[in-house]
PDB file of N, CA and C in Angstrom:
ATOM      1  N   UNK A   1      30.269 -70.871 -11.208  1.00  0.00           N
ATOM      2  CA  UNK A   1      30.822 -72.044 -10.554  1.00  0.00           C
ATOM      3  C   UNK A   1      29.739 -73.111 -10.469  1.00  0.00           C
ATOM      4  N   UNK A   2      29.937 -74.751 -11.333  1.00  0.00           N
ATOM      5  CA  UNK A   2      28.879 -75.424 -11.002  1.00  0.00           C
ATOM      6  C   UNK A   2      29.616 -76.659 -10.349  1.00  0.00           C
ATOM      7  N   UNK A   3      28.590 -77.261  -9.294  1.00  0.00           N
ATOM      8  CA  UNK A   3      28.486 -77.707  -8.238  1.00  0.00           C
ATOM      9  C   UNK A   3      27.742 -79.076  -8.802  1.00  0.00           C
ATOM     10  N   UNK A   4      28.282 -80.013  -9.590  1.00  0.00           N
ATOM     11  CA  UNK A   4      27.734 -81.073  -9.822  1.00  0.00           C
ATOM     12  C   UNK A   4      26.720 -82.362  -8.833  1.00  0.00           C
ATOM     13  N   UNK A   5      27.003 -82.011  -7.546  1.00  0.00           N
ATOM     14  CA  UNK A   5      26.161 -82.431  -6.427  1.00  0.00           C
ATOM     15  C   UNK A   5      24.946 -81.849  -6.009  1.00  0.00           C
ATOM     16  N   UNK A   6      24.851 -80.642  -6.625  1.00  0.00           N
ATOM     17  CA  UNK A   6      23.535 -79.291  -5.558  1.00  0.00           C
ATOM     18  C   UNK A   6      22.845 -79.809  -7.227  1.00  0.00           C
ATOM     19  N   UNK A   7      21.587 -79.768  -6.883  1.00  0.00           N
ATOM     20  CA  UNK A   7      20.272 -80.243  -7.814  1.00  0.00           C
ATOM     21  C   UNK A   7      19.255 -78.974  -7.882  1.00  0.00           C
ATOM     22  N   UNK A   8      19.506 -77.890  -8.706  1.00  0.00           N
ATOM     23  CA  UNK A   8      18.608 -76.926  -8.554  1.00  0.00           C
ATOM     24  C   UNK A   8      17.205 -77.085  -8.995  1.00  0.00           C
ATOM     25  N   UNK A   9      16.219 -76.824  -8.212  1.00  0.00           N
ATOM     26  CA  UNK A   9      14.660 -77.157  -8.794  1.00  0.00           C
ATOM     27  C   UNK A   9      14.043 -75.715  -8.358  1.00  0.00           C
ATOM     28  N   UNK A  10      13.713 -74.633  -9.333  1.00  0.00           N
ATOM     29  CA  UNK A  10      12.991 -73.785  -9.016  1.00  0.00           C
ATOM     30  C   UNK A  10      13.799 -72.633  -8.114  1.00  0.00           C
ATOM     31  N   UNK A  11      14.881 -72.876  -8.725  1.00  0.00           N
ATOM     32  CA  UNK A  11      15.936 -71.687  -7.576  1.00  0.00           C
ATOM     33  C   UNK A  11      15.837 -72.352  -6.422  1.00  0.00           C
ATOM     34  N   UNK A  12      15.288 -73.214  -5.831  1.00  0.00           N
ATOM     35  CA  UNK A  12      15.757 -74.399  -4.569  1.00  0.00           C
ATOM     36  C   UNK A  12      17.023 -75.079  -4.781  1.00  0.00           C
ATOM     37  N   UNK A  13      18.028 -74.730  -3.707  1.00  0.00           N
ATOM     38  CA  UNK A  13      18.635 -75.649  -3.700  1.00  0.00           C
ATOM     39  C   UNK A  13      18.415 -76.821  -3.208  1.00  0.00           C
ATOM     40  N   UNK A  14      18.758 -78.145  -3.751  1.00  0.00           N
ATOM     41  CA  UNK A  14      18.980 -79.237  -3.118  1.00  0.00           C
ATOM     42  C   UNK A  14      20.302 -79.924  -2.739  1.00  0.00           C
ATOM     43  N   UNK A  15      20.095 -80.046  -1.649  1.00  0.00           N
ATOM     44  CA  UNK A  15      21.484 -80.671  -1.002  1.00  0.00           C
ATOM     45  C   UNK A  15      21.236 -82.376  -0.490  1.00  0.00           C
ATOM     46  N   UNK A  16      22.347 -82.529  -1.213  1.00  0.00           N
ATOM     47  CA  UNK A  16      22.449 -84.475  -0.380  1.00  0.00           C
ATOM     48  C   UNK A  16      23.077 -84.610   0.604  1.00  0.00           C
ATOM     49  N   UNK A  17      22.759 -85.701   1.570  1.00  0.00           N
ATOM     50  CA  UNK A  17      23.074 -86.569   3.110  1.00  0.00           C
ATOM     51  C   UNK A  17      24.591 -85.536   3.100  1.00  0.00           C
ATOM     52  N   UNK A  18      25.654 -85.725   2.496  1.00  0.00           N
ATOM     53  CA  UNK A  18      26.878 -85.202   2.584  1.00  0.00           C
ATOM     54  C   UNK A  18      27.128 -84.169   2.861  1.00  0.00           C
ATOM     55  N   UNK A  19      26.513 -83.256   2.180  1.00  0.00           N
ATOM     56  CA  UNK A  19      26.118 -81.852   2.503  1.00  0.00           C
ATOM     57  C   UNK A  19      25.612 -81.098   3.617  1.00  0.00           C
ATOM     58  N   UNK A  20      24.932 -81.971   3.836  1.00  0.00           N
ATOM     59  CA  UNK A  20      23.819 -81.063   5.236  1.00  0.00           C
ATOM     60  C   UNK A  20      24.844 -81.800   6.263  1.00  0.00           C
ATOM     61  N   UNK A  21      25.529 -83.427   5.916  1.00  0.00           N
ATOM     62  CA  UNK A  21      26.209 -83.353   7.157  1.00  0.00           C
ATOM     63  C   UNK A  21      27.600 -82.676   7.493  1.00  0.00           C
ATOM     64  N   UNK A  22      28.166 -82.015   6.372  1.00  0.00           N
ATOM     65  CA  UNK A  22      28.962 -80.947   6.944  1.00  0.00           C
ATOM     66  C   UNK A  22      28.264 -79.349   7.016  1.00  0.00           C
ATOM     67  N   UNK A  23      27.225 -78.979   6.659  1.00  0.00           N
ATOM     68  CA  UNK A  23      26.772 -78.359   6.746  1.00  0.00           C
ATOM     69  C   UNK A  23      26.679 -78.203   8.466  1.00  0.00           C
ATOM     70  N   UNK A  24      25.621 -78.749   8.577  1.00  0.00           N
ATOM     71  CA  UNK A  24      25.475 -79.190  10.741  1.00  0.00           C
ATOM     72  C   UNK A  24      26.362 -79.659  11.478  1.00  0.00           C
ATOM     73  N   UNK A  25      27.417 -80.721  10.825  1.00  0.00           N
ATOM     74  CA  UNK A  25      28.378 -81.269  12.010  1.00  0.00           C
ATOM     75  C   UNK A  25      27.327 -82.402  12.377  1.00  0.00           C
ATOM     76  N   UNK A  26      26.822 -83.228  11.913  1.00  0.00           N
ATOM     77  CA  UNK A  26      26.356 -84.436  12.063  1.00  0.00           C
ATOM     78  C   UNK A  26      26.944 -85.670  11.087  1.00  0.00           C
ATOM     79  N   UNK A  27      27.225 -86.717  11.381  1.00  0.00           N
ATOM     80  CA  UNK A  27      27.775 -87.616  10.465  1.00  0.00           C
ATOM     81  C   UNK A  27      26.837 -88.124   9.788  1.00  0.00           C
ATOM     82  N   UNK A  28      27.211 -88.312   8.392  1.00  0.00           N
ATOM     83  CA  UNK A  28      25.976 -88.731   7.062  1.00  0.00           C
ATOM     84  C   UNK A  28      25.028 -90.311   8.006  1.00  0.00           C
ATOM     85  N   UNK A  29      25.690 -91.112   8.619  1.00  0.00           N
ATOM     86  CA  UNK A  29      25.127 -92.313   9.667  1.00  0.00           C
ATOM     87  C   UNK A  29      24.413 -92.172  10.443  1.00  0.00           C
ATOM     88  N   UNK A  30      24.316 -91.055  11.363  1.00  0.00           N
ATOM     89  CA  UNK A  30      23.305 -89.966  12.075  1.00  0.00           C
ATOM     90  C   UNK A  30      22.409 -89.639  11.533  1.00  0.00           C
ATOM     91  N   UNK A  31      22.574 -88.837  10.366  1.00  0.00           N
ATOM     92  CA  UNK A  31      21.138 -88.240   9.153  1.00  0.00           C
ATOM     93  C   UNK A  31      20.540 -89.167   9.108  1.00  0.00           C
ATOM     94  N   UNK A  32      21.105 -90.645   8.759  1.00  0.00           N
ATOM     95  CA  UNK A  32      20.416 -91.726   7.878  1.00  0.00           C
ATOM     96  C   UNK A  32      19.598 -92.423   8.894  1.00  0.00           C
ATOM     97  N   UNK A  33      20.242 -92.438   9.859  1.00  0.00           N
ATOM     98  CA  UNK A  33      19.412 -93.531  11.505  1.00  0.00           C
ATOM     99  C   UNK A  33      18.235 -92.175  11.608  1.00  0.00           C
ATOM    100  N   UNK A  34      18.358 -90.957  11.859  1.00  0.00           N
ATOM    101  CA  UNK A  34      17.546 -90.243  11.932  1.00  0.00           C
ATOM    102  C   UNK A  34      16.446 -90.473  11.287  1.00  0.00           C
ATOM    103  N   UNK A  35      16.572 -90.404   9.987  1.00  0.00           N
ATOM    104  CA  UNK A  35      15.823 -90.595   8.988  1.00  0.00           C
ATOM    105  C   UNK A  35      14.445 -91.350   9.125  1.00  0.00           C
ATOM    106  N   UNK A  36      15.233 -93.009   9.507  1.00  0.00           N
ATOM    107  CA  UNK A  36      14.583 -94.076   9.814  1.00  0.00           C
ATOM    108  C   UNK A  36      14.079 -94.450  11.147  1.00  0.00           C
ATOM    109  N   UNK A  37      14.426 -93.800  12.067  1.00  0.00           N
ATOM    110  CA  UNK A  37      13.531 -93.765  13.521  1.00  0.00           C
ATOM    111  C   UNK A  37      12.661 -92.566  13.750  1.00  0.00           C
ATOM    112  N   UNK A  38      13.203 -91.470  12.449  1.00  0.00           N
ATOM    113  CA  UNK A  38      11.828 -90.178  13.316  1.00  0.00           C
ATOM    114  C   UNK A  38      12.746 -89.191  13.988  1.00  0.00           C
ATOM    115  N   UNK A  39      14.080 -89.654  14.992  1.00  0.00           N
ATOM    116  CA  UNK A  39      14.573 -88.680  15.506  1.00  0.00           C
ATOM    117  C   UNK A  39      14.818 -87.205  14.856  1.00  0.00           C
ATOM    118  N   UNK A  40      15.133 -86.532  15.558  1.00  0.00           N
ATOM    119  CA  UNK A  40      14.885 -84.777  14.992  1.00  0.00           C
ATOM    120  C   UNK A  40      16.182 -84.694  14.061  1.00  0.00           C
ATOM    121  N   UNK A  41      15.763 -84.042  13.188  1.00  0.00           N
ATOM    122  CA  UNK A  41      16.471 -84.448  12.099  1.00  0.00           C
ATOM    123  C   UNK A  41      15.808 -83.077  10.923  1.00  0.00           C
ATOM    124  N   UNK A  42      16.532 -82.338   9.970  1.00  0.00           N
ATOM    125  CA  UNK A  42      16.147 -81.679   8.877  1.00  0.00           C
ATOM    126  C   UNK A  42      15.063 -82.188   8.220  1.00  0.00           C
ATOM    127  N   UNK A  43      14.323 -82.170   7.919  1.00  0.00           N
ATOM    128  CA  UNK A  43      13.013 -82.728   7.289  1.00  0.00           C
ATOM    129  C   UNK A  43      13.844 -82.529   5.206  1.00  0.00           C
ATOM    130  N   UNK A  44      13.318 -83.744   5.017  1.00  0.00           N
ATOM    131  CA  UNK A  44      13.712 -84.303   3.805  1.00  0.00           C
ATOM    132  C   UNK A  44      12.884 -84.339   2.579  1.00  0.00           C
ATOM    133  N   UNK A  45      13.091 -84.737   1.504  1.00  0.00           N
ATOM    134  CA  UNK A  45      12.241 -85.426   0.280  1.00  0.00           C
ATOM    135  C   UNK A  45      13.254 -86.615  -0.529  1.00  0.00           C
ATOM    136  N   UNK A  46      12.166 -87.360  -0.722  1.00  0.00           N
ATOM    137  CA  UNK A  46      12.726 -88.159  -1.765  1.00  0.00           C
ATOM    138  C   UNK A  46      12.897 -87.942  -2.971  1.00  0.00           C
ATOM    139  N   UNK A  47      13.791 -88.557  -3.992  1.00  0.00           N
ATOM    140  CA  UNK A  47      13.633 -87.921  -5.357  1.00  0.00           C
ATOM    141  C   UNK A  47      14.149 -89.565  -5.965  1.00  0.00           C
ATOM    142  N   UNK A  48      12.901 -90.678  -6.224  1.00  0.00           N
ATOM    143  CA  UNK A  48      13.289 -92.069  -6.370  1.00  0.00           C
ATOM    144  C   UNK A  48      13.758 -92.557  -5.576  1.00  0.00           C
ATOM    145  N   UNK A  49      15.407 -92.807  -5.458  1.00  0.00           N
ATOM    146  CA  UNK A  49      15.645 -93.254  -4.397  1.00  0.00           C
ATOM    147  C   UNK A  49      16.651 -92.974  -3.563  1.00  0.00           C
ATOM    148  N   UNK A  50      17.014 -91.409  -4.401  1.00  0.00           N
ATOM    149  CA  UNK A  50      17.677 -90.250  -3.981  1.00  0.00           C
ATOM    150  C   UNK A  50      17.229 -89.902  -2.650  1.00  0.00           C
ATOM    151  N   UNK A  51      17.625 -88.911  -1.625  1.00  0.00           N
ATOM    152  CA  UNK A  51      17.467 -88.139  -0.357  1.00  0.00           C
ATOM    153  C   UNK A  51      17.869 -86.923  -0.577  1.00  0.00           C
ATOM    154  N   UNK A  52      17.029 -85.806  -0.544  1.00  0.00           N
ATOM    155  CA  UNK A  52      17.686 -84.575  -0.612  1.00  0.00           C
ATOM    156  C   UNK A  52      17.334 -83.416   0.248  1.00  0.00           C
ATOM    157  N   UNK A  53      18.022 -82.596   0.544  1.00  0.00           N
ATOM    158  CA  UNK A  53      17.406 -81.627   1.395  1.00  0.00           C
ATOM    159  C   UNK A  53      17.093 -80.589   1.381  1.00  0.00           C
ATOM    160  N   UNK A  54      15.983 -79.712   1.291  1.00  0.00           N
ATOM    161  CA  UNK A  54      16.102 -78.418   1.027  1.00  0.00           C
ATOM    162  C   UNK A  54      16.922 -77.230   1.687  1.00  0.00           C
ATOM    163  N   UNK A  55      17.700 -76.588   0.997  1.00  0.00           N
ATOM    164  CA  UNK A  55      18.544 -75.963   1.895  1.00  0.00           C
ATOM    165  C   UNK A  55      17.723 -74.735   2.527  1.00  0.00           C
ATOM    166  N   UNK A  56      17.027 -74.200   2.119  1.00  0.00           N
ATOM    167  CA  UNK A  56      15.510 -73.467   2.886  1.00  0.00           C
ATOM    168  C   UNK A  56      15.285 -74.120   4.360  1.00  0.00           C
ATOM    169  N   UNK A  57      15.018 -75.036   4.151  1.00  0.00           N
ATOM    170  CA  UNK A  57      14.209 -76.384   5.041  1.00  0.00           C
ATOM    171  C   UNK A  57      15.223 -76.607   6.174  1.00  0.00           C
ATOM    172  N   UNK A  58      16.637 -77.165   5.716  1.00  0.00           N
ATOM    173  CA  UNK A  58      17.700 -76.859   6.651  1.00  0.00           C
ATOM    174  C   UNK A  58      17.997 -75.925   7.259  1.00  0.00           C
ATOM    175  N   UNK A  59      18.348 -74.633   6.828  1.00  0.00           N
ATOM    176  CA  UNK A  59      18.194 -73.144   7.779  1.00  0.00           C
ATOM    177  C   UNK A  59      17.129 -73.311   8.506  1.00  0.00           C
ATOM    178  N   UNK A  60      15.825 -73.499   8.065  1.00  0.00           N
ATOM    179  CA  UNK A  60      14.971 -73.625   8.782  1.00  0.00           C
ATOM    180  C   UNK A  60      15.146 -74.251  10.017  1.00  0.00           C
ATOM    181  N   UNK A  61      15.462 -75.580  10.215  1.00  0.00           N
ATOM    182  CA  UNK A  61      15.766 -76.706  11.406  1.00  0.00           C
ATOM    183  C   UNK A  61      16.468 -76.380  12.282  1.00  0.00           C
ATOM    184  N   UNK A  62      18.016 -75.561  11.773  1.00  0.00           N
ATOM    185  CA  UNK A  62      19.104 -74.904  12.414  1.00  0.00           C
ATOM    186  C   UNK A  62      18.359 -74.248  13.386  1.00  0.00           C
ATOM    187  N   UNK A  63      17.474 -73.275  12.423  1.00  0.00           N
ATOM    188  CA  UNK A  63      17.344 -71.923  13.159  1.00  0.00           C
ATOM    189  C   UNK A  63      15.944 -72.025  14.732  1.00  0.00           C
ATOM    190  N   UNK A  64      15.109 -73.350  14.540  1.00  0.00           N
ATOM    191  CA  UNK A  64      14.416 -73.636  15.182  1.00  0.00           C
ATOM    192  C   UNK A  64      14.862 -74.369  16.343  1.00  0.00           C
ATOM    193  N   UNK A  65      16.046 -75.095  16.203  1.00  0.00           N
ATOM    194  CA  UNK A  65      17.027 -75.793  17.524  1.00  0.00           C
ATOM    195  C   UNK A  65      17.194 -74.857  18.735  1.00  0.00           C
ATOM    196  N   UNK A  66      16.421 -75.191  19.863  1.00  0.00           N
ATOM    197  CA  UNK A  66      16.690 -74.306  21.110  1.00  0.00           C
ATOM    198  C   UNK A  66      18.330 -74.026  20.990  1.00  0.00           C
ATOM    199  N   UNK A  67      18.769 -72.883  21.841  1.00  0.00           N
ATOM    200  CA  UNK A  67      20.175 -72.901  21.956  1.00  0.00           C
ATOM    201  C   UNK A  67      20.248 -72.973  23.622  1.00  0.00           C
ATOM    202  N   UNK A  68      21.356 -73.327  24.106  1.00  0.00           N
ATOM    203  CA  UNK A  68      21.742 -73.501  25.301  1.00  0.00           C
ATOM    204  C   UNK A  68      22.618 -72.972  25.631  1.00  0.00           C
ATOM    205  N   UNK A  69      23.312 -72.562  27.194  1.00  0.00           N
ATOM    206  CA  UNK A  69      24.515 -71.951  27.410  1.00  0.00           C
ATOM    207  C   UNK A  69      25.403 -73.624  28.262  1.00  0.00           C
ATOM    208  N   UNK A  70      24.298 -74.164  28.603  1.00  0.00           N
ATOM    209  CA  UNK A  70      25.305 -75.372  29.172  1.00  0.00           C
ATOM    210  C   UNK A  70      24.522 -76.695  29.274  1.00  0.00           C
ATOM    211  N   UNK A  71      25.336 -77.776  29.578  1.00  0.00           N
ATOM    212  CA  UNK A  71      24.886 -79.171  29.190  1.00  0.00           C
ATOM    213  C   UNK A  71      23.741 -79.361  30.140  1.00  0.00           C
ATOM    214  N   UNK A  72      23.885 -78.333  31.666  1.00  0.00           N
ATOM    215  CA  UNK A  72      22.929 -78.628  32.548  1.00  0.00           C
ATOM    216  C   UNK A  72      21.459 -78.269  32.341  1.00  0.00           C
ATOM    217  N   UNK A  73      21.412 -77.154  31.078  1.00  0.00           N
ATOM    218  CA  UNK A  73      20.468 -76.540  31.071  1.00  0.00           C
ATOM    219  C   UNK A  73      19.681 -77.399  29.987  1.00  0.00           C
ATOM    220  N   UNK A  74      19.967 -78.357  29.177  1.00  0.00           N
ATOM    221  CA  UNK A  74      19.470 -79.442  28.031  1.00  0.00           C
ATOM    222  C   UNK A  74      19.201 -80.151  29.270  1.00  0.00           C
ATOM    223  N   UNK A  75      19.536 -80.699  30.263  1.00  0.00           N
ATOM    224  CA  UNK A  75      19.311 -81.898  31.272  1.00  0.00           C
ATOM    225  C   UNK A  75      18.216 -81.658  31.982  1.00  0.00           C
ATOM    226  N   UNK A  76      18.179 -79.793  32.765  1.00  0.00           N
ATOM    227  CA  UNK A  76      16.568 -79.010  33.173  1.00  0.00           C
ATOM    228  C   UNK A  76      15.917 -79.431  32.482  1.00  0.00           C
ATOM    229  N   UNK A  77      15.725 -79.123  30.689  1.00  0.00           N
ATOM    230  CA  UNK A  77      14.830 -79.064  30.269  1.00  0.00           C
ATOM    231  C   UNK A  77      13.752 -80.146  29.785  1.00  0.00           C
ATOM    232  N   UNK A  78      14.224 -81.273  30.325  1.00  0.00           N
ATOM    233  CA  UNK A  78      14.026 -82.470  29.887  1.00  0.00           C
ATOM    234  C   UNK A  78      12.374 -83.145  30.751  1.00  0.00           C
TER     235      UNK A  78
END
């Protein structure tokens, strides 16, 4: 099955803005403001003037996101 969007480099997948944002449940406008202020966000590469993401790199981010049981406990931690 090929996937004309995923950019394989080295058995890496690469995934674009679209991807990771259904991937996470973030809107591709979110990724992109992210991007450009720094906010926490999947860590990226450029490819010209492409954006892509490592899907390694993404699990990675997922898996490093504190988890919470409630909104009060993100508000403690602040």
């Amino acid at each position: 099955m090929k996937n004309d969007n995923v950019i394989q480099l080295n058995s890496e997948r690469l995934l674009n803005v679209k991807q990771v944002s259904e991937m996470i449940g973030l809107q591709v406008g979110t990724l992109n403001r992210a991007r450009l202020t720094g906010a926490p966000s999947p860590p990226f590469c450029k490819i010209g003037s492409s954006v892509r993401y490592r899907l390694s790199s993404v699990l990675r981010w997922i898996e490093s996101q504190e988890e919470h049981n409630s909104t009060s406990e993100v508000s403690a931690s602040k």
